[in-house]
Protein backbone atom coordinates (compact mmCIF):
# COMPACT_ATOMS: atom_id res chain seq x y z
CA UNK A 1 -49.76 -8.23 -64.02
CA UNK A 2 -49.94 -5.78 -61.49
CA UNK A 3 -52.98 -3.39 -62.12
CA UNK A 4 -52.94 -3.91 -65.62
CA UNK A 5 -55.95 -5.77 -67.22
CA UNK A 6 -55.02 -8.06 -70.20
CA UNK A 7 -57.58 -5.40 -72.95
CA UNK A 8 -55.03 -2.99 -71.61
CA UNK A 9 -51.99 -5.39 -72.00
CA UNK A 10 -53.13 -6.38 -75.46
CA UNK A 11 -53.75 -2.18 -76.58
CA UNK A 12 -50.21 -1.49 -75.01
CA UNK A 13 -48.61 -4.35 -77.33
CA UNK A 14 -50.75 -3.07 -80.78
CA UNK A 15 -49.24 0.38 -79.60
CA UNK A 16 -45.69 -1.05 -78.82
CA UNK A 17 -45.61 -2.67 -82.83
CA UNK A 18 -47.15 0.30 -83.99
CA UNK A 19 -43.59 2.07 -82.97
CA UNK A 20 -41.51 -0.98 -84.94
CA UNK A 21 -41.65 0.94 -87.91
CA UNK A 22 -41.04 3.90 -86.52
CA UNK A 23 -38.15 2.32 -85.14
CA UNK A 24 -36.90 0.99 -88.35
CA UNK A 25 -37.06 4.53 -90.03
CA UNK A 26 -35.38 6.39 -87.26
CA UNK A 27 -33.20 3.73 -85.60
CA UNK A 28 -31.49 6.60 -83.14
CA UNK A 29 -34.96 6.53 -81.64
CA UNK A 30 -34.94 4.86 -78.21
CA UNK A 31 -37.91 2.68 -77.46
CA UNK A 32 -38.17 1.89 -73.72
CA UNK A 33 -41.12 0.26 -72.22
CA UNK A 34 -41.78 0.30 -68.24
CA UNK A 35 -43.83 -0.74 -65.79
CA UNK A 36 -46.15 -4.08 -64.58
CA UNK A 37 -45.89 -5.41 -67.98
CA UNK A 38 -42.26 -5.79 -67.51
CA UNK A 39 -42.70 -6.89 -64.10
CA UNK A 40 -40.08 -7.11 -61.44
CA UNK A 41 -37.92 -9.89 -63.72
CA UNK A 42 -35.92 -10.20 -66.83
CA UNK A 43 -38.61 -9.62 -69.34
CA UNK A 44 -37.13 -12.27 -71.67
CA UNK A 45 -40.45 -13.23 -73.32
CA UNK A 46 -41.19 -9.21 -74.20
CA UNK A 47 -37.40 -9.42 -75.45
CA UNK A 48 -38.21 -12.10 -77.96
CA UNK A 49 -41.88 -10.78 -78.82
CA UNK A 50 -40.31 -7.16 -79.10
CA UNK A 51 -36.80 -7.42 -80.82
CA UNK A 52 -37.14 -3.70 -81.63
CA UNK A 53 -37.13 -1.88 -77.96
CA UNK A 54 -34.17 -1.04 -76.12
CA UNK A 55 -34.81 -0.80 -73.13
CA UNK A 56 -36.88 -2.90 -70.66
CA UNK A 57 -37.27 -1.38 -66.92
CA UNK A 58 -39.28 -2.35 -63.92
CA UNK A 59 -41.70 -0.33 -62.36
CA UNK A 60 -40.38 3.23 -61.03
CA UNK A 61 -37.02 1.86 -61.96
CA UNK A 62 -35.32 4.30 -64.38
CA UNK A 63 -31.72 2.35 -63.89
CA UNK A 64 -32.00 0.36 -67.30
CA UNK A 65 -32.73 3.63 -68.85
CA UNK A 66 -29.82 5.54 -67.61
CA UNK A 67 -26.95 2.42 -67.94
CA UNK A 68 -28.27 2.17 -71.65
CA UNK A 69 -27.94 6.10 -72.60
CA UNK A 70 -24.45 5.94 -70.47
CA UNK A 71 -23.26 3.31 -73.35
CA UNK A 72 -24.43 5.11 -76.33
CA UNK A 73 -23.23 8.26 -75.47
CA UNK A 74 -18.87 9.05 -73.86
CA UNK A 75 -18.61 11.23 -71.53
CA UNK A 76 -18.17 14.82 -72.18
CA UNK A 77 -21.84 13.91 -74.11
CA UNK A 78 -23.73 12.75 -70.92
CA UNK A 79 -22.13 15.32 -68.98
CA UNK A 80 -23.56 17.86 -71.71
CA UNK A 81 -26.61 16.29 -72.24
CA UNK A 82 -27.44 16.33 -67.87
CA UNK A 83 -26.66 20.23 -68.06
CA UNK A 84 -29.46 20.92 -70.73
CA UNK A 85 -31.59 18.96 -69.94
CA UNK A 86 -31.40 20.78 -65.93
CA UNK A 87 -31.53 23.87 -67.76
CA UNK A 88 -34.77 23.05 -69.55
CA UNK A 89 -35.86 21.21 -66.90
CA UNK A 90 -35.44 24.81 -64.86
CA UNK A 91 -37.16 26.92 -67.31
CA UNK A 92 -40.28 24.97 -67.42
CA UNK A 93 -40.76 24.59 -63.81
CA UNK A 94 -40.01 28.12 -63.19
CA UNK A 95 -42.67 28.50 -66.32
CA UNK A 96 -40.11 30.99 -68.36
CA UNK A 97 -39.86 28.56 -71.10
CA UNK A 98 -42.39 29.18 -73.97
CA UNK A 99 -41.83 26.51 -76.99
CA UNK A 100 -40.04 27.59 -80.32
CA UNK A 101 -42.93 27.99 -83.03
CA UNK A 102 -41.64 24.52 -84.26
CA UNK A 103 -42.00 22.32 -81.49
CA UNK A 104 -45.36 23.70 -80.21
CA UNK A 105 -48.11 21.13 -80.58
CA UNK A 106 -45.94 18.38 -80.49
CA UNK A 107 -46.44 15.48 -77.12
CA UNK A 108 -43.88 16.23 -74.53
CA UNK A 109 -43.02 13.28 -73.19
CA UNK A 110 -41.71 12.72 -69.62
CA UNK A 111 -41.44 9.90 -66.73
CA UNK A 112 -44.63 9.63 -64.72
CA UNK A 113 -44.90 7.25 -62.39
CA UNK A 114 -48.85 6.75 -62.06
CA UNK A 115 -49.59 4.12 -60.03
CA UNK A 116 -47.14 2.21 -57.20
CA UNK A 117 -47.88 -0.97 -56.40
């Protein structure tokens, strides 16, 4: 697929059920995966092989992501959720945000696309 070589296909999968059990011990956790292993169509044979994500998008294609948060969440929860999040976003871009104590150390996790293709 795409750019991808099948040893990196193959370490992405043993990473992907790596996060199954993770998934079964936090089940609010949302597993997404994206990119040219999901490819441009309905990834129905990733659905079947990986029961346990829940969301599947296409390369630089956040949509899946957003229509799946907009149905776990009403409202006045999204609309909340959109105004943190801009208000973090804001403090680390204009570098005044400094991590609680607590969450220092820990992967900050973000949407990067890397490669288009």
């Amino acid at each position: 697929t795409c750019v991808v070589r099948q040893s990196s296909e193959d370490k992405a999968m043993g990473r992907l059920y790596l996060l199954r059990d993770v998934k079964k011990k936090y089940p609010e956790k949302i597993v997404s995966v994206m990119g040219c292993m999901v490819g441009v169509k309905d990834p129905v044979h990733l659905r079947k092989k990986l029961p346990f994500v829940d969301v599947f998008m296409a390369p630089s294609e956040p949509k899946p992501m957003v229509e799946f948060l907009k149905n776990r969440m009403d409202e006045a929860e999204l609309l909340a959720y959109e105004e943190k999040s801009r208000q973090e976003r804001d403090l680390v871009q204009d570098g005044d945000l400094i991590l609680p104590t607590h969450e220092q150390g820990y992967l900050v996790s973000a949407h990067v696309p890397v490669v288009y293709g």
